[in-house]
N, C-alpha and C. Protein backbone atom coordinates (compact mmCIF):
# COMPACT_ATOMS: atom_id res chain seq x y z
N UNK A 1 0.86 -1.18 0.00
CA UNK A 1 0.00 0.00 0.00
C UNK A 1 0.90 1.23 0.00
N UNK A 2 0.78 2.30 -0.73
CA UNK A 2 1.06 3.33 -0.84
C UNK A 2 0.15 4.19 0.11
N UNK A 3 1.13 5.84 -0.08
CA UNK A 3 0.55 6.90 1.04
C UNK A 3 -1.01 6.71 0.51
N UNK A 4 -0.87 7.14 -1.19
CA UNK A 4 -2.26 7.49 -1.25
C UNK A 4 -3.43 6.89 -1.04
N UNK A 5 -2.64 5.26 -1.62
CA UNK A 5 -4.20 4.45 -0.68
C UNK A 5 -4.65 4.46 0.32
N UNK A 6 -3.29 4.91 1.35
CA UNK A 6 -4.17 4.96 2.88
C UNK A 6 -4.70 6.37 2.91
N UNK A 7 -4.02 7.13 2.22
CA UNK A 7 -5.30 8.25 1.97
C UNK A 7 -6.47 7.99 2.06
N UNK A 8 -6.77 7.18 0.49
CA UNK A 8 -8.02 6.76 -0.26
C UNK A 8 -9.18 6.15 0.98
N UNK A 9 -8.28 5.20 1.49
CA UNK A 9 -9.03 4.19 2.76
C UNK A 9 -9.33 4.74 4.21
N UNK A 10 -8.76 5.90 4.59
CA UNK A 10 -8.91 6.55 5.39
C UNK A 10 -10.58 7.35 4.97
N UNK A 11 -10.21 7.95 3.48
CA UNK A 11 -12.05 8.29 3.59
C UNK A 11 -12.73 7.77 3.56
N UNK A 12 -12.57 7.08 2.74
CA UNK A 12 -13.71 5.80 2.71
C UNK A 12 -14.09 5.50 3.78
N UNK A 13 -13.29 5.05 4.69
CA UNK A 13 -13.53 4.77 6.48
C UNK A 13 -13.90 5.45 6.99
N UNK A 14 -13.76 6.64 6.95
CA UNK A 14 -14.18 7.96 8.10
C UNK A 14 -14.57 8.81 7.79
N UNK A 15 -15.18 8.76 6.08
CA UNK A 15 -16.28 9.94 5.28
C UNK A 15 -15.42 11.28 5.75
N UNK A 16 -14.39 11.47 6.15
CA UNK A 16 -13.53 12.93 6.17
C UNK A 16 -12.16 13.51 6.02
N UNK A 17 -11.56 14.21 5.52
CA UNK A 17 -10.47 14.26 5.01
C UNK A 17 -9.65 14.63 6.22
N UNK A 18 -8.19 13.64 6.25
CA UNK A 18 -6.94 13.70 7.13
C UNK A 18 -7.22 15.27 7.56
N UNK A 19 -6.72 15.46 8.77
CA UNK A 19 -6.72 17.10 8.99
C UNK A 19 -4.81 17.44 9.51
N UNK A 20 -4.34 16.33 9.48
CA UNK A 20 -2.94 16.25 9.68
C UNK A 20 -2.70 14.91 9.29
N UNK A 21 -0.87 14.82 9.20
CA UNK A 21 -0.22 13.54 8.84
C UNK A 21 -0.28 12.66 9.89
N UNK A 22 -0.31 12.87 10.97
CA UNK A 22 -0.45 12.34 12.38
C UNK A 22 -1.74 11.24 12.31
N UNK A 23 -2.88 12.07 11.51
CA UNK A 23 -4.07 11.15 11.57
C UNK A 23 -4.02 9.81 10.23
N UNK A 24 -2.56 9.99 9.64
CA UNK A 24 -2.78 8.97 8.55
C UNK A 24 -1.83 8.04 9.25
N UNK A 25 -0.87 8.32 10.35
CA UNK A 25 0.08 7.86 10.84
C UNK A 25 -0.64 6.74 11.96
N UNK A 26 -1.50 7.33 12.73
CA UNK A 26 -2.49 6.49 13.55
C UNK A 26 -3.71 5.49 12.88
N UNK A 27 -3.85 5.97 11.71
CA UNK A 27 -4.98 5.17 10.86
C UNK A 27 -4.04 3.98 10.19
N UNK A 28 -2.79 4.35 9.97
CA UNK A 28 -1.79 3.11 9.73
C UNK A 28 -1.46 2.16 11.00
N UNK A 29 -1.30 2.54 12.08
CA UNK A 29 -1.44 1.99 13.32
C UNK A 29 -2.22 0.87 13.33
N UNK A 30 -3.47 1.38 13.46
CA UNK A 30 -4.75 0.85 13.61
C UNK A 30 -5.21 -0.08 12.31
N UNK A 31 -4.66 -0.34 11.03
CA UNK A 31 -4.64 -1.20 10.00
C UNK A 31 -3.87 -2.15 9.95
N UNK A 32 -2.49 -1.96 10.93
CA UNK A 32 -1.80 -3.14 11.04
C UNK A 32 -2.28 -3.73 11.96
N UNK A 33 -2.16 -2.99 13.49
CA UNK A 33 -3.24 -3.80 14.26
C UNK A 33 -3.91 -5.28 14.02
N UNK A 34 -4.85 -4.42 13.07
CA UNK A 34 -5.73 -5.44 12.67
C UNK A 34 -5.35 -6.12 11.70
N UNK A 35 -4.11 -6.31 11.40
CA UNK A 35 -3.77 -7.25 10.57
C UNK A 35 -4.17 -6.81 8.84
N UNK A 36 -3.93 -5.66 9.04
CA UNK A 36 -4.70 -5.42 7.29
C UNK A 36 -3.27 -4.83 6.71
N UNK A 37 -2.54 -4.91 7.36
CA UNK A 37 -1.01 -4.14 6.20
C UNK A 37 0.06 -5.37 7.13
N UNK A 38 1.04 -5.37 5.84
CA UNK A 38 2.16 -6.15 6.20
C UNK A 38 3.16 -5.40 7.16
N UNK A 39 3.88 -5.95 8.21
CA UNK A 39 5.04 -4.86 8.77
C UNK A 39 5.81 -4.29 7.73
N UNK A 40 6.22 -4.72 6.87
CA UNK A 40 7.19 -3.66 5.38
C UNK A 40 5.96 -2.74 5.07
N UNK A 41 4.61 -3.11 4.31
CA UNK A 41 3.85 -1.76 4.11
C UNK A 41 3.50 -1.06 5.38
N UNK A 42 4.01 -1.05 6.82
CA UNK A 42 3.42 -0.06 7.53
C UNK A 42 4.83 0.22 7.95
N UNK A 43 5.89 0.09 7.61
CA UNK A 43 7.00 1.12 8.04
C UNK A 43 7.21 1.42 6.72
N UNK A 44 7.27 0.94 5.34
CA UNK A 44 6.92 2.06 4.04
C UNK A 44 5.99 3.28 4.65
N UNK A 45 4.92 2.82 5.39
CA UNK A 45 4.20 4.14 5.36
C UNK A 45 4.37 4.86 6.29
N UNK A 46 4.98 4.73 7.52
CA UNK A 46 5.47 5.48 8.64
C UNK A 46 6.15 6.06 8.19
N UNK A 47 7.71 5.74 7.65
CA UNK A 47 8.55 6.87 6.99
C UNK A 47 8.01 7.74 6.08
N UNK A 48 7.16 7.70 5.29
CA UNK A 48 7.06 8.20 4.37
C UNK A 48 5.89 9.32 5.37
N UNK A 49 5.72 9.31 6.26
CA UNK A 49 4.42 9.94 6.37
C UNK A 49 5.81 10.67 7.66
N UNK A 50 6.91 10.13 8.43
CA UNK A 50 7.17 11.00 9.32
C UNK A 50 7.86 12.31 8.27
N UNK A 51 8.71 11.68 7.04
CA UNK A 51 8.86 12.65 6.24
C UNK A 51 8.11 13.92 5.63
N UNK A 52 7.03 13.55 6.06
CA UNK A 52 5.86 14.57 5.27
C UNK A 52 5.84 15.25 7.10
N UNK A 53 6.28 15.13 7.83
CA UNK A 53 6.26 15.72 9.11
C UNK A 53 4.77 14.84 10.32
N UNK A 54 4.79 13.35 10.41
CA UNK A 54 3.98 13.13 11.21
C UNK A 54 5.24 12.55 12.46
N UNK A 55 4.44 12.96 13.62
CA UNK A 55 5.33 12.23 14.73
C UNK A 55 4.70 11.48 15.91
N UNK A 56 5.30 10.26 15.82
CA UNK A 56 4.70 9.08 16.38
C UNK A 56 4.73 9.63 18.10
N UNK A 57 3.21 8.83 18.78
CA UNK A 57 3.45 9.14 20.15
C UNK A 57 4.52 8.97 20.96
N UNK A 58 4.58 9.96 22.08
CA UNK A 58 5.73 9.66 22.57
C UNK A 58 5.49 9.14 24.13
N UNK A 59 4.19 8.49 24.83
CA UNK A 59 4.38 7.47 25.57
C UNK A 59 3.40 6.81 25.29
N UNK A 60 3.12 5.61 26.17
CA UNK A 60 2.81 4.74 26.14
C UNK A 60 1.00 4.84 26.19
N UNK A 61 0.76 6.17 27.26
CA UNK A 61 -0.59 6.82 27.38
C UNK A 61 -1.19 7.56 26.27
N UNK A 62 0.13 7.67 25.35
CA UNK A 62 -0.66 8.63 23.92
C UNK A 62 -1.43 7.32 23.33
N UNK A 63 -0.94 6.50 23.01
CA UNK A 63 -0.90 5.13 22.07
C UNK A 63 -1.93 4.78 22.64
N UNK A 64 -2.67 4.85 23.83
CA UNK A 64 -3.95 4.09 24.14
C UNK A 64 -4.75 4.89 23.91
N UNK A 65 -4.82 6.18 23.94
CA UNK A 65 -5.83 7.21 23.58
C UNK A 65 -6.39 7.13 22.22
N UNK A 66 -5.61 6.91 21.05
CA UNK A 66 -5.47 6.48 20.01
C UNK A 66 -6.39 5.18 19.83
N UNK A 67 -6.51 4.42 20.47
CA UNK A 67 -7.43 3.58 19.92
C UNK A 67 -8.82 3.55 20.79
């Protein structure tokens, strides 16, 4: 999967457009999770998305809020 598909799948899922990279960064989270992206397509898409400026939580209490 590419950025843009998780673009694409992010609306589709949530009828609303990313309002930051952060929210495509957590919607990638939450797709591996569940087993829907391989570990190579979800650190393809982590880098590519911290490059675009998203930054992963930084404890352990962000990461549960998140789901």
């Amino acid at each position: 999967m590419v950025l843009e598909e998780l673009h694409h799948k992010f609306v589709s899922c949530k009828s609303y457009e990313p309002m930051e990279e952060n929210e495509l960064m957590d919607f990638a989270r939450q797709l591996y999770l569940r087993e829907e992206l391989s570990i190579v397509q979800f650190r393809c898409l982590i880098k590519e998305l911290e490059k675009k400026g998203a930054v992963p939580p930084k404890t352990f209490e962000d990461i549960l809020e998140l789901t």
